[in-house]
C-alpha atoms as a PDB file:
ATOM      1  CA  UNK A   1     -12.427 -17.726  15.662  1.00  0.00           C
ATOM      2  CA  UNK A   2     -13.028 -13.692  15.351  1.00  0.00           C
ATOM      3  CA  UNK A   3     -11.183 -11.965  13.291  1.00  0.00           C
ATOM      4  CA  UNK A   4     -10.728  -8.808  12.085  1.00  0.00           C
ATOM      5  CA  UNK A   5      -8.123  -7.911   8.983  1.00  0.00           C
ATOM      6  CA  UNK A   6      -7.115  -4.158   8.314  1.00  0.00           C
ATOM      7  CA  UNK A   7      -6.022  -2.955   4.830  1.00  0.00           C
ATOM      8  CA  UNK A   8      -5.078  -0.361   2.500  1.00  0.00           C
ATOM      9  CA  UNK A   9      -3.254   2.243   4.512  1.00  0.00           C
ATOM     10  CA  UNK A  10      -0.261   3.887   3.563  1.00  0.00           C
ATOM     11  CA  UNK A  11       1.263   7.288   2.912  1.00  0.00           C
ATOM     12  CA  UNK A  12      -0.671  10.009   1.162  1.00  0.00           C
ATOM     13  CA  UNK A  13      -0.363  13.640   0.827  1.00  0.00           C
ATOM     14  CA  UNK A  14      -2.240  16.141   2.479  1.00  0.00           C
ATOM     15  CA  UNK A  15      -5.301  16.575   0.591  1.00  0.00           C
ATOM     16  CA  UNK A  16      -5.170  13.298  -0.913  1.00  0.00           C
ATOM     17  CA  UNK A  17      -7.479  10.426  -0.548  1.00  0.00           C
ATOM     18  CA  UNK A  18      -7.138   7.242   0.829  1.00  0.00           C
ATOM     19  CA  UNK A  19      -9.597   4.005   1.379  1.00  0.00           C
ATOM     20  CA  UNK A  20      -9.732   1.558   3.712  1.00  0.00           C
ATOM     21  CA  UNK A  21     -11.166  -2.165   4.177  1.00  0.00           C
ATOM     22  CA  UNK A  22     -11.922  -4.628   6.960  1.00  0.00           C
ATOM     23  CA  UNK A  23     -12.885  -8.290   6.212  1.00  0.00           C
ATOM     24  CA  UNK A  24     -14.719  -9.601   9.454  1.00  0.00           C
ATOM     25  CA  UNK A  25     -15.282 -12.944  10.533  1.00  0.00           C
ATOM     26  CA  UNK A  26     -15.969 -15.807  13.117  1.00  0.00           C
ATOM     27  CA  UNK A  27     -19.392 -14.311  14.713  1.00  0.00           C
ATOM     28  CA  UNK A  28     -22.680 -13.531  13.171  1.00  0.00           C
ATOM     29  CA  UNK A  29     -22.114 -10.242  11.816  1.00  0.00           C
ATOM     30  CA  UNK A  30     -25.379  -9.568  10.384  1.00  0.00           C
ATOM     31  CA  UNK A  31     -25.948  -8.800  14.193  1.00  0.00           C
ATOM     32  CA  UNK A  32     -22.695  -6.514  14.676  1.00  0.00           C
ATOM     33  CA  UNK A  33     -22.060  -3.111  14.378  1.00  0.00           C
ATOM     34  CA  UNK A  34     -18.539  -2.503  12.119  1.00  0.00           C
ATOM     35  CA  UNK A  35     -16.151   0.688  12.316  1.00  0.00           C
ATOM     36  CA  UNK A  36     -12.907   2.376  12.884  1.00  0.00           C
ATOM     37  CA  UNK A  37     -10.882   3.705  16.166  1.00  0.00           C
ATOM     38  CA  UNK A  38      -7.557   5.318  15.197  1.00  0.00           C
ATOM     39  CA  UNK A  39      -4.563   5.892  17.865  1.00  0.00           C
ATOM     40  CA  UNK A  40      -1.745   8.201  17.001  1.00  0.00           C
ATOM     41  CA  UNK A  41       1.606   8.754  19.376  1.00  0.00           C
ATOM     42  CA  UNK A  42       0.474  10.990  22.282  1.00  0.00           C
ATOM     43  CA  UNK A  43      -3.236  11.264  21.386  1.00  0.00           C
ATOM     44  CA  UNK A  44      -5.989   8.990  23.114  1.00  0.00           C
ATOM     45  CA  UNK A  45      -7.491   6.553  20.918  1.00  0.00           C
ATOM     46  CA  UNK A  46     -10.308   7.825  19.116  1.00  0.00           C
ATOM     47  CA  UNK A  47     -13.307   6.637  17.594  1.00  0.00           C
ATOM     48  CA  UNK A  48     -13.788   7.316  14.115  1.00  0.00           C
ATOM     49  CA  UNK A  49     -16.603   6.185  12.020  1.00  0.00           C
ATOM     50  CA  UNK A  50     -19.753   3.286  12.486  1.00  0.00           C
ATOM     51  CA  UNK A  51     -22.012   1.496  10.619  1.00  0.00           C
ATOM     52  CA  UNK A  52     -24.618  -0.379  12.005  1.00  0.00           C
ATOM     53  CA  UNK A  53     -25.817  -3.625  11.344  1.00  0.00           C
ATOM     54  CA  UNK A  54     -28.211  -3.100   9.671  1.00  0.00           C
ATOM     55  CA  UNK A  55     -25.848  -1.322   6.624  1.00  0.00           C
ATOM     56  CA  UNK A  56     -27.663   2.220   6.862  1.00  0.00           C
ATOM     57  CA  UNK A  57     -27.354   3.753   9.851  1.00  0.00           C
ATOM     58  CA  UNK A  58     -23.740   5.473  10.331  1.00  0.00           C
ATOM     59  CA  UNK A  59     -22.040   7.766  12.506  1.00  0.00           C
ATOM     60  CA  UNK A  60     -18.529  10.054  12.530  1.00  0.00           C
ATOM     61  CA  UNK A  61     -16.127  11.908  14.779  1.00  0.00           C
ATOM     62  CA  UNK A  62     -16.807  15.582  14.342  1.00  0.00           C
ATOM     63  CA  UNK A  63     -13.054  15.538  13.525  1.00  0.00           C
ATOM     64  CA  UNK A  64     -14.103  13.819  10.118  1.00  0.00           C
ATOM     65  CA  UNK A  65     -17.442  14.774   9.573  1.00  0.00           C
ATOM     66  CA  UNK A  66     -17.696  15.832   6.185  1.00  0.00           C
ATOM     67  CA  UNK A  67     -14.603  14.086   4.734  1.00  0.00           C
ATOM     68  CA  UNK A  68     -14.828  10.206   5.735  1.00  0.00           C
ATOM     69  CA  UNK A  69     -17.280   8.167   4.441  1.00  0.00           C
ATOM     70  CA  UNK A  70     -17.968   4.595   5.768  1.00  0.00           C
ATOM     71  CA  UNK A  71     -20.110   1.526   3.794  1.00  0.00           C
ATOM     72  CA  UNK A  72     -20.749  -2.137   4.057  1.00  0.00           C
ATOM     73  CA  UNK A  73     -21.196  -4.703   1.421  1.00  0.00           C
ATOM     74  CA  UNK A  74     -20.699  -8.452   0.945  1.00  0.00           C
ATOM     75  CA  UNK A  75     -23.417  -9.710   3.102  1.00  0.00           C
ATOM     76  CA  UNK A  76     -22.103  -7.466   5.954  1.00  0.00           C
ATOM     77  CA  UNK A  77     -18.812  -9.242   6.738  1.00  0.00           C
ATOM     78  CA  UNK A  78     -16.716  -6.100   4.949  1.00  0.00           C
ATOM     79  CA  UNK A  79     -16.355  -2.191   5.615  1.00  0.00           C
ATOM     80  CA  UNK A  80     -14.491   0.629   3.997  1.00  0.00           C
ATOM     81  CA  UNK A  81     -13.284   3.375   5.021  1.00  0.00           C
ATOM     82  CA  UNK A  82     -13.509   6.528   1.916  1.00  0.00           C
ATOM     83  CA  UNK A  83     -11.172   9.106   3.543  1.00  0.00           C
ATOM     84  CA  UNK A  84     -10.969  12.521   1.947  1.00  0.00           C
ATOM     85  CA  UNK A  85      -9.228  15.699   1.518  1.00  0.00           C
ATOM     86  CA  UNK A  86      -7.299  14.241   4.298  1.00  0.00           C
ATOM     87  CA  UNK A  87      -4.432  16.440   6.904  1.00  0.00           C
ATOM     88  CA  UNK A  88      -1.761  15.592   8.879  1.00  0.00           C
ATOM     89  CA  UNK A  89      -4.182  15.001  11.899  1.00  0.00           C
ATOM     90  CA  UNK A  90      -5.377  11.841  10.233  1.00  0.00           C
ATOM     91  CA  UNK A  91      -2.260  10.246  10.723  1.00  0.00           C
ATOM     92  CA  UNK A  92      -2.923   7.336  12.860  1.00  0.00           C
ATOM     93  CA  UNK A  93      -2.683   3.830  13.459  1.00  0.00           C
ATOM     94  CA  UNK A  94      -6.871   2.919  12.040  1.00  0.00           C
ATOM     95  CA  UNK A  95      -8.182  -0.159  14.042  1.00  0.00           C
ATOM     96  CA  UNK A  96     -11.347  -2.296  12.619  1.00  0.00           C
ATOM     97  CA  UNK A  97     -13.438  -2.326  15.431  1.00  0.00           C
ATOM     98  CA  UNK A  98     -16.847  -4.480  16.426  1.00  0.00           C
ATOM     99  CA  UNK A  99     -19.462  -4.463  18.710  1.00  0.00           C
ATOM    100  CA  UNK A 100     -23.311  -5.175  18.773  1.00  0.00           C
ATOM    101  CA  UNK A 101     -24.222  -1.466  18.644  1.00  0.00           C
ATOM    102  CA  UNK A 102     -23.036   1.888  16.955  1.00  0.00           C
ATOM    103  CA  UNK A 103     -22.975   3.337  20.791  1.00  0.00           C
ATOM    104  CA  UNK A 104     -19.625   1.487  21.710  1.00  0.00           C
ATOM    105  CA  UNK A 105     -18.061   4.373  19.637  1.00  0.00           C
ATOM    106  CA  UNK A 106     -19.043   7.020  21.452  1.00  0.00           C
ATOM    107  CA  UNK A 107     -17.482   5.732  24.740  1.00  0.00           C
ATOM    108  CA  UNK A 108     -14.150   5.707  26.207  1.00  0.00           C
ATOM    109  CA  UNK A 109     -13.874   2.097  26.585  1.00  0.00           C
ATOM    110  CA  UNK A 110     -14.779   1.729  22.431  1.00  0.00           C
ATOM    111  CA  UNK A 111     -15.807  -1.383  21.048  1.00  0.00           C
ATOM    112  CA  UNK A 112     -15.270  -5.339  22.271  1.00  0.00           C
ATOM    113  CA  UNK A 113     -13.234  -6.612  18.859  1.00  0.00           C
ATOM    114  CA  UNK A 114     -10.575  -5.171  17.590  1.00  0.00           C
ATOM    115  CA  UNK A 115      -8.225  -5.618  14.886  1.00  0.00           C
ATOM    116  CA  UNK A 116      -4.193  -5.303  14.057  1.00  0.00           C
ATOM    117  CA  UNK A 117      -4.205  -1.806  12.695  1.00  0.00           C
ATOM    118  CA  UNK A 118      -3.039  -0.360   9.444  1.00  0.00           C
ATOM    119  CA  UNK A 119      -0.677   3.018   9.381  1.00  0.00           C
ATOM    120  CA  UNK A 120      -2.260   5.628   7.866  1.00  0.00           C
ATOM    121  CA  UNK A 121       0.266   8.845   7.435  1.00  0.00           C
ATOM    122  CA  UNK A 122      -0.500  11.798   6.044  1.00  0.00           C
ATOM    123  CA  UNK A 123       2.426  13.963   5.464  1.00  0.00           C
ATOM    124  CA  UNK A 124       3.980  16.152   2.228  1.00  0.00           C
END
């Protein structure tokens, strides 16, 4: 009944650019708070970028400040992810994430939805 669908990760050099998408479904989104967590191999998860429901109101890691840019369109049930003059450090697995409020980010315990995860790897 919920679901949230990763794309458009892959490989990309360092510097490069890269964009991701989540389509979201099964709950009233227009109520729900969409973003990104990221886990990479010996690293705690991490939370990356949120947009509220309301489509405005964002907020980033300090690790990506300045570089990632989040956005949602079609009647709030899809996010992207803009990802810029991106290094090695991004290189994690980047989760599409849900909850009712931007503040499930900025705890341990991140968000109640989750998607499958696309690979995102950075690397010359």
């Amino acid at each position: 009944q919920v679901q949230l669908v990763e794309s458009g990760g892959g490989l990309v050099q360092p510097g490069g650019s890269l964009r991701l998408s989540c389509a979201a479904s099964g709950w009233p989104l227009e109520h729900y708070a969409l973003g990104w967590f990221r886990e990479a191999p010996g690293k705690a998860r991490e939370g990356v970028s949120c947009i509220e429901s309301g489509g405005t109101e964002t907020w980033y890691a300090d690790s990506v400040k300045g570089r990632f840019s989040i956005s949602r369109v079609h009647a709030n049930n899809t996010i992207y992810l803009q990802m810029n003059r991106l290094v090695p450090e991004d290189t994690a697995i980047y989760y599409c994430t849900s909850d009712p409020s931007c503040a499930s980010w900025h705890a341990a315990l991140g968000p109640d939805y989750w998607g499958q995860g696309t690979q995102v790897t950075v690397s010359s």
